[in-house]
C-alpha atoms as a PDB file:
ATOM      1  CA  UNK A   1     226.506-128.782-102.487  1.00  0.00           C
ATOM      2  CA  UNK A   2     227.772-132.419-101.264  1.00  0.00           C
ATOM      3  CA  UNK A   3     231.096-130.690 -99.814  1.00  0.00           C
ATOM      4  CA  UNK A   4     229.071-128.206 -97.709  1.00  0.00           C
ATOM      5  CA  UNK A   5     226.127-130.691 -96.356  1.00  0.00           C
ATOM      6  CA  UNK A   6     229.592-133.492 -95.468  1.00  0.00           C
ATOM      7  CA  UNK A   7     231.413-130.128 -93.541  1.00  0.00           C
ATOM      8  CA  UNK A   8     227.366-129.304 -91.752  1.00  0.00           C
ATOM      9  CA  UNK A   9     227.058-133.022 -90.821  1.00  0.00           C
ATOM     10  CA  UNK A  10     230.626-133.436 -89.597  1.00  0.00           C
ATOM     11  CA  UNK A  11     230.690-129.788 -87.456  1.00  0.00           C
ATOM     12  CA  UNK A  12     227.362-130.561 -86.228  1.00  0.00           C
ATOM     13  CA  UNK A  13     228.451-134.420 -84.878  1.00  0.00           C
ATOM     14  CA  UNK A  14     231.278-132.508 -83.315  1.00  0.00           C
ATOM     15  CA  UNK A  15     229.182-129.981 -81.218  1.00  0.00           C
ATOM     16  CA  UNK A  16     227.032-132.934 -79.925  1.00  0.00           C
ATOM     17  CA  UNK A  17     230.068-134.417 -79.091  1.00  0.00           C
ATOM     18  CA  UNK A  18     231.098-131.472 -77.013  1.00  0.00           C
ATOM     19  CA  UNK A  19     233.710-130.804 -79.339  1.00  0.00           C
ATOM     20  CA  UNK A  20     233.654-127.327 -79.913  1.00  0.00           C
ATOM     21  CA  UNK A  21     237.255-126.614 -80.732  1.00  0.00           C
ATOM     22  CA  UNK A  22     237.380-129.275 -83.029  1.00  0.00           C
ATOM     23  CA  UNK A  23     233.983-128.148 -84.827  1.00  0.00           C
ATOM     24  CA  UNK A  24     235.513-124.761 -85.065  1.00  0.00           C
ATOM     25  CA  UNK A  25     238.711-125.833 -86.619  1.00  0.00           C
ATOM     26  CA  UNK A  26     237.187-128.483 -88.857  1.00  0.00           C
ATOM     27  CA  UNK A  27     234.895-125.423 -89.949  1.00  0.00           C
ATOM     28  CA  UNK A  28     237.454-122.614 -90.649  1.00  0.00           C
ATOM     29  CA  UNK A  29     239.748-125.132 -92.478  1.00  0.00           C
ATOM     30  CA  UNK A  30     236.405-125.944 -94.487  1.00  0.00           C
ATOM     31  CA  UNK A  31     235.903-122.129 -94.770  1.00  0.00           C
ATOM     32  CA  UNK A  32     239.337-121.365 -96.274  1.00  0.00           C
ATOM     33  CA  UNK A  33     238.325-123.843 -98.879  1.00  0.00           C
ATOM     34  CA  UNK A  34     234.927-122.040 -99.905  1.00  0.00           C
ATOM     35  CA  UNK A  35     234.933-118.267 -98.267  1.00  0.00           C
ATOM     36  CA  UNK A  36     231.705-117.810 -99.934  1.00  0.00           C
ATOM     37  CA  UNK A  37     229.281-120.911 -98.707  1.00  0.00           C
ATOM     38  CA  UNK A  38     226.853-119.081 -97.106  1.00  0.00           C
ATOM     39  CA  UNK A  39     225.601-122.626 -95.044  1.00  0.00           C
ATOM     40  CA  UNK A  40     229.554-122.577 -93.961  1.00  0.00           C
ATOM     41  CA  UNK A  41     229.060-118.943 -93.142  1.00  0.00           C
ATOM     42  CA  UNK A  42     226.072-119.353 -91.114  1.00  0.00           C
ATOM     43  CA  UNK A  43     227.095-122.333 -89.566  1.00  0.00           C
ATOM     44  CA  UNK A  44     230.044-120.596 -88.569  1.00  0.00           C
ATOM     45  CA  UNK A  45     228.356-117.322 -86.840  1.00  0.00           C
ATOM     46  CA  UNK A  46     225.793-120.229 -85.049  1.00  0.00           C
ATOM     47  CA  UNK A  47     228.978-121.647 -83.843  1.00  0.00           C
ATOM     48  CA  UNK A  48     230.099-118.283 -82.322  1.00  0.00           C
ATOM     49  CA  UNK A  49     226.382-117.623 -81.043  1.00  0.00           C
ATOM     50  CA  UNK A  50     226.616-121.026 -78.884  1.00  0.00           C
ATOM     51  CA  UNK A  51     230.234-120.505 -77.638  1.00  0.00           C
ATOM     52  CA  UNK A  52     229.361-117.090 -76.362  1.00  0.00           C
ATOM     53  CA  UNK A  53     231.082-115.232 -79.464  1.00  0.00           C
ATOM     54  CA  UNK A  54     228.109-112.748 -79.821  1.00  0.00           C
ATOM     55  CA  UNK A  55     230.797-110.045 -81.630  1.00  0.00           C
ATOM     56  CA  UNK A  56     231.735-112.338 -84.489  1.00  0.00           C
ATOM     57  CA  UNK A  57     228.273-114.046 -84.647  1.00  0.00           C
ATOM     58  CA  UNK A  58     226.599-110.888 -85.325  1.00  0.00           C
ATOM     59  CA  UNK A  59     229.259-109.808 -87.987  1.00  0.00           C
ATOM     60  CA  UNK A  60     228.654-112.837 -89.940  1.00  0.00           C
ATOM     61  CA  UNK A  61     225.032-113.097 -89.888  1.00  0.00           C
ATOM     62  CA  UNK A  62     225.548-109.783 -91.130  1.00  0.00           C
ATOM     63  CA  UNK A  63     227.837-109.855 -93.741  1.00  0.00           C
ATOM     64  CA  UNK A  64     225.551-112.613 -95.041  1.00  0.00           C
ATOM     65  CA  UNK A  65     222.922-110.286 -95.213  1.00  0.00           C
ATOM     66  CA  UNK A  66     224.960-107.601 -97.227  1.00  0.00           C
ATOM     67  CA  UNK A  67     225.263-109.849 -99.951  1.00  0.00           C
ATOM     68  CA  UNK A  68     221.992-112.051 -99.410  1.00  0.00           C
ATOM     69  CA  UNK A  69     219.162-109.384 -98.038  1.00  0.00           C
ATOM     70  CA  UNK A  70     216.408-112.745 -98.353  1.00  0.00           C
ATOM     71  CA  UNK A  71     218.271-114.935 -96.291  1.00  0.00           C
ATOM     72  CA  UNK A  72     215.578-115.906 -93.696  1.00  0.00           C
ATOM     73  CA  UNK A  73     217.792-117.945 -91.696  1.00  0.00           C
ATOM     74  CA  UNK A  74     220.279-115.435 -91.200  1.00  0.00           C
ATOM     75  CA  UNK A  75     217.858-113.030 -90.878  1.00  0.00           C
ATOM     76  CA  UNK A  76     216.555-115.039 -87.504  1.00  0.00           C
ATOM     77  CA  UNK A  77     219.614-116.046 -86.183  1.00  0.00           C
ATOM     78  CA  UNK A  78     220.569-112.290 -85.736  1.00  0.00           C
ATOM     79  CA  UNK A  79     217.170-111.477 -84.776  1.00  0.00           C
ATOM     80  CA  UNK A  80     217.522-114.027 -81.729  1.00  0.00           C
ATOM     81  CA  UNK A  81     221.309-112.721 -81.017  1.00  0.00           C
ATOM     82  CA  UNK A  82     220.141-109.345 -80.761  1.00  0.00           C
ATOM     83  CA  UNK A  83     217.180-110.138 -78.520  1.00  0.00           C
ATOM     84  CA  UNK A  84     219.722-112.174 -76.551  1.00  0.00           C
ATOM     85  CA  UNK A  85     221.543-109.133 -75.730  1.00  0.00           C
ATOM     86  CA  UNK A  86     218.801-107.080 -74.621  1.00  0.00           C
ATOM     87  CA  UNK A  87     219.081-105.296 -78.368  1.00  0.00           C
ATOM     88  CA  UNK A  88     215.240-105.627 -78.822  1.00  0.00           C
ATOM     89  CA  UNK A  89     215.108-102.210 -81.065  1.00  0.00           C
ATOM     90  CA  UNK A  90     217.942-103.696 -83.216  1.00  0.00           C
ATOM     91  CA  UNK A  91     216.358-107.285 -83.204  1.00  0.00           C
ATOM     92  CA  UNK A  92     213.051-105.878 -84.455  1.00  0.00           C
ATOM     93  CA  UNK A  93     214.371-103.663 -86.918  1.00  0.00           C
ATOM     94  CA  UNK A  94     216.158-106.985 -88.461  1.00  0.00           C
ATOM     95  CA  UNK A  95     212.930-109.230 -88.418  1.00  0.00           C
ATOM     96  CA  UNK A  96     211.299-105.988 -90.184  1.00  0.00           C
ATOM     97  CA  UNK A  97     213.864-105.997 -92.809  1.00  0.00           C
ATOM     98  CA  UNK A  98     213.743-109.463 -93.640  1.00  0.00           C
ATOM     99  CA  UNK A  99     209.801-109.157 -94.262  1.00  0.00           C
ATOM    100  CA  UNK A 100     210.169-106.127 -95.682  1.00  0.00           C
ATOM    101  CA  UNK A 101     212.481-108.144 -99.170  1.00  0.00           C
ATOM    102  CA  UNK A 102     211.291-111.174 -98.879  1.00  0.00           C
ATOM    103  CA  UNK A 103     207.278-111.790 -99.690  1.00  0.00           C
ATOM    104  CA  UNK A 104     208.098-115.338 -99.162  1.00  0.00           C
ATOM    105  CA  UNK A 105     209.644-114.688 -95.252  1.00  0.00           C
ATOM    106  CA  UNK A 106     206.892-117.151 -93.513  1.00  0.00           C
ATOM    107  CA  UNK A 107     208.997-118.247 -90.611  1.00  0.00           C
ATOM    108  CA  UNK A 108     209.800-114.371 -90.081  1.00  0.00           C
ATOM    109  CA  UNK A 109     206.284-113.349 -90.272  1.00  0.00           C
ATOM    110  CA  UNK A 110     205.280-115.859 -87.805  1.00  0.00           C
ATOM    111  CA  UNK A 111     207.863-114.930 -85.346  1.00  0.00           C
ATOM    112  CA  UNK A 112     206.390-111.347 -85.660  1.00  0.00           C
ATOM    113  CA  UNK A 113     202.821-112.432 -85.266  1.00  0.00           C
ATOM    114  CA  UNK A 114     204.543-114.101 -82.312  1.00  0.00           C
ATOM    115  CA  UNK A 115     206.159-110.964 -81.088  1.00  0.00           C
ATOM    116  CA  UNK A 116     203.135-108.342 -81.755  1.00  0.00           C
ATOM    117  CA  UNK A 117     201.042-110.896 -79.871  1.00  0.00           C
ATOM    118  CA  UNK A 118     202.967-111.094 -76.562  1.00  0.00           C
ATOM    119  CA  UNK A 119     203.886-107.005 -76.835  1.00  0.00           C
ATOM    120  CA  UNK A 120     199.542-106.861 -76.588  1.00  0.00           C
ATOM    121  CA  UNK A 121     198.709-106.348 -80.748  1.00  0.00           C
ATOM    122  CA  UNK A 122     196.765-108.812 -81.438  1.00  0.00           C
ATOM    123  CA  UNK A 123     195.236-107.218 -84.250  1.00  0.00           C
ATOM    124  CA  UNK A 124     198.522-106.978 -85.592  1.00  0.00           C
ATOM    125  CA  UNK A 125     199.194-110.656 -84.760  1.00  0.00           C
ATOM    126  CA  UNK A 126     195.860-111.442 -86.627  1.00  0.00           C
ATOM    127  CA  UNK A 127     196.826-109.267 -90.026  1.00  0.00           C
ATOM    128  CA  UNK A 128     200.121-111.535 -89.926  1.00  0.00           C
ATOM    129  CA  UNK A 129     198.368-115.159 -89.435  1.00  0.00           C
ATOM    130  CA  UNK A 130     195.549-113.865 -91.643  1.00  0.00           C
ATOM    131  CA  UNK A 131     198.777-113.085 -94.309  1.00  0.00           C
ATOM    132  CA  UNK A 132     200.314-116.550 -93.851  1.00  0.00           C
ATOM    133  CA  UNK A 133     197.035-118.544 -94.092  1.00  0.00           C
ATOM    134  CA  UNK A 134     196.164-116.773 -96.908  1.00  0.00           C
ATOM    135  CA  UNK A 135     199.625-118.310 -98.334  1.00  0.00           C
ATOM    136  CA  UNK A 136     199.376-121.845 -97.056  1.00  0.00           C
ATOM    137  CA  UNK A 137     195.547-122.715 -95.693  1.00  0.00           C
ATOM    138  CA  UNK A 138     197.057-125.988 -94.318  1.00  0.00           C
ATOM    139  CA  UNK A 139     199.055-125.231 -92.431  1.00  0.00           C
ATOM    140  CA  UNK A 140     197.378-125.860 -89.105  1.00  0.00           C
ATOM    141  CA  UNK A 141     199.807-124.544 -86.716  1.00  0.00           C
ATOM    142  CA  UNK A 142     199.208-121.120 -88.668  1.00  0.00           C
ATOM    143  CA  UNK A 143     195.071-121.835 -88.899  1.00  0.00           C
ATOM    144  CA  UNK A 144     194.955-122.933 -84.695  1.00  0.00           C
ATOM    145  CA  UNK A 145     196.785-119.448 -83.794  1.00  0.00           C
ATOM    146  CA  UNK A 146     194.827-117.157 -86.089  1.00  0.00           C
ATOM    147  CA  UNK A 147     191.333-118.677 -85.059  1.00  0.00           C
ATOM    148  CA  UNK A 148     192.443-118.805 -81.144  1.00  0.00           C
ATOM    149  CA  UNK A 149     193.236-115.112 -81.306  1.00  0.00           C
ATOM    150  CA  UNK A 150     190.332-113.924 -83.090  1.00  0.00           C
ATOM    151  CA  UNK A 151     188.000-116.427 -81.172  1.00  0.00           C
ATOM    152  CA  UNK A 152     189.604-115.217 -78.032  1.00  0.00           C
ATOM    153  CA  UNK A 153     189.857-111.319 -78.899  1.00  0.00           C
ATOM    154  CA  UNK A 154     187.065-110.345 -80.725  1.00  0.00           C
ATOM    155  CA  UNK A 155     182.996-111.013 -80.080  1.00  0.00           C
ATOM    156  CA  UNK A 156     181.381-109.636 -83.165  1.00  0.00           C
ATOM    157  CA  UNK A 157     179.374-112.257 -85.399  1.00  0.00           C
ATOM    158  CA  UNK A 158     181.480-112.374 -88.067  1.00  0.00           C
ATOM    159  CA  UNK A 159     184.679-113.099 -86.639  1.00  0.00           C
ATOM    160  CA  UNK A 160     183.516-115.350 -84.545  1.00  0.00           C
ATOM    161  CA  UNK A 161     182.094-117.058 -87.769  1.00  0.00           C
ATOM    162  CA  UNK A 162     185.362-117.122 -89.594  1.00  0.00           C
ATOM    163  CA  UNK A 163     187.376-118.533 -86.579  1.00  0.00           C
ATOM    164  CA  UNK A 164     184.769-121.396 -86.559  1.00  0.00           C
ATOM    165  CA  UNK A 165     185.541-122.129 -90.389  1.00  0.00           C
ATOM    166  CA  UNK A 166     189.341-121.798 -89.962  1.00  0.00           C
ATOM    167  CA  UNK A 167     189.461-124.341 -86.489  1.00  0.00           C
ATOM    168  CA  UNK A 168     186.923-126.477 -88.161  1.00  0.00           C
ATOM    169  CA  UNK A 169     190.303-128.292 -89.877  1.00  0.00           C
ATOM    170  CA  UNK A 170     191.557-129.087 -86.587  1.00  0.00           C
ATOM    171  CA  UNK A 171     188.297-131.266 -85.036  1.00  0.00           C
ATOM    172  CA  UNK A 172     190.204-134.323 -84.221  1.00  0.00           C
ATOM    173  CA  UNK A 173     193.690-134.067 -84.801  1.00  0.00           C
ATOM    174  CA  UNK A 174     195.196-135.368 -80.931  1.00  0.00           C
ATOM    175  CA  UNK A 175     196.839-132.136 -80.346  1.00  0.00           C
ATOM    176  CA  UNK A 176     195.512-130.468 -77.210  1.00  0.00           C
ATOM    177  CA  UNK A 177     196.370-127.049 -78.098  1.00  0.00           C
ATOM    178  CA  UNK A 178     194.478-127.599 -81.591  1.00  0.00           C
ATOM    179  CA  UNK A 179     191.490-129.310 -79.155  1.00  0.00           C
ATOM    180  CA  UNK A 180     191.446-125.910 -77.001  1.00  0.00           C
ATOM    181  CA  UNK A 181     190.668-123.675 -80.094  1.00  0.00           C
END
């Protein structure tokens, strides 16, 4: 809604303006208005997550989620609040849940691929990327990390084979990563 994007683009001027207070007052006064905006809402417990208000952060990424289990973005804001506080158990069990209702959670799968691949399960990491390219073949950030971890982690013919035919999309794109794989 044109009310909610004006109240995102004038809170978010504010906090690059080092305006905190200001952002938080222009917010709740826009949050009286419409209790229920669920941008306003998030906005509002990303406010409290950057001002060091991890208590009411996590309650309204929460309450967000009571009423709106899909919501990926609230979904990975508490994720990274939770990891911030050393709640990794919690954190995971949130990024879980948000895969587990939404079949469209991309950004949530790839942070899990992400996570399973620096916790040492890289076949799990390669059942996720193998998920998501299976959803969107172009999408070459998805297509470079799938065929660097099989290329890299497994030496039988046939995997080798298939992460040639995934990185062959990335020969000469000027991204060194994408040159690497």
């Amino acid at each position: 809604d044109d009310q909610a994007r004006a109240t995102v683009t004038v809170v978010l001027a504010q906090i690059r303006s080092g305006k905190t207070d200001e952002a938080r007052s222009y917010l709740d006064t826009a949050l009286r208005a419409t209790p229920d905006d669920v941008t306003l809402r998030i906005l509002s417990g990303s406010l409290d997550m950057m001002t060091g208000n991890a208590d009411p952060a996590e309650a309204t990424f929460r309450s967000v989620l009571d009423t709106d289990q899909v919501n990926e973005t609230a979904t990975r804001l508490l994720y990274t609040l939770l990891l911030q506080q050393d709640r990794t158990d919690e954190a995971v069990a949130v990024l879980d849940a948000g895969i587990a209702v939404n079949d469209n959670a991309a950004t949530l799968r790839w942070i899990k691929a992400g996570m399973l691949e620096q916790d040492g399960d890289i076949d799990g990491a390669i059942a996720i990327y193998e998920e998501l390219y299976a959803l969107n073949s172009g999408d070459v950030i998805v297509a470079n990390n799938l065929a660097s971890l099989i290329a890299t982690h497994r030496d039988d013919a046939a995997s080798l084979e298939r992460a040639y035919v995934i990185a062959r999309r990335l020969r000469g794109m000027d991204v060194p990563a994408f040159q690497d794989t």
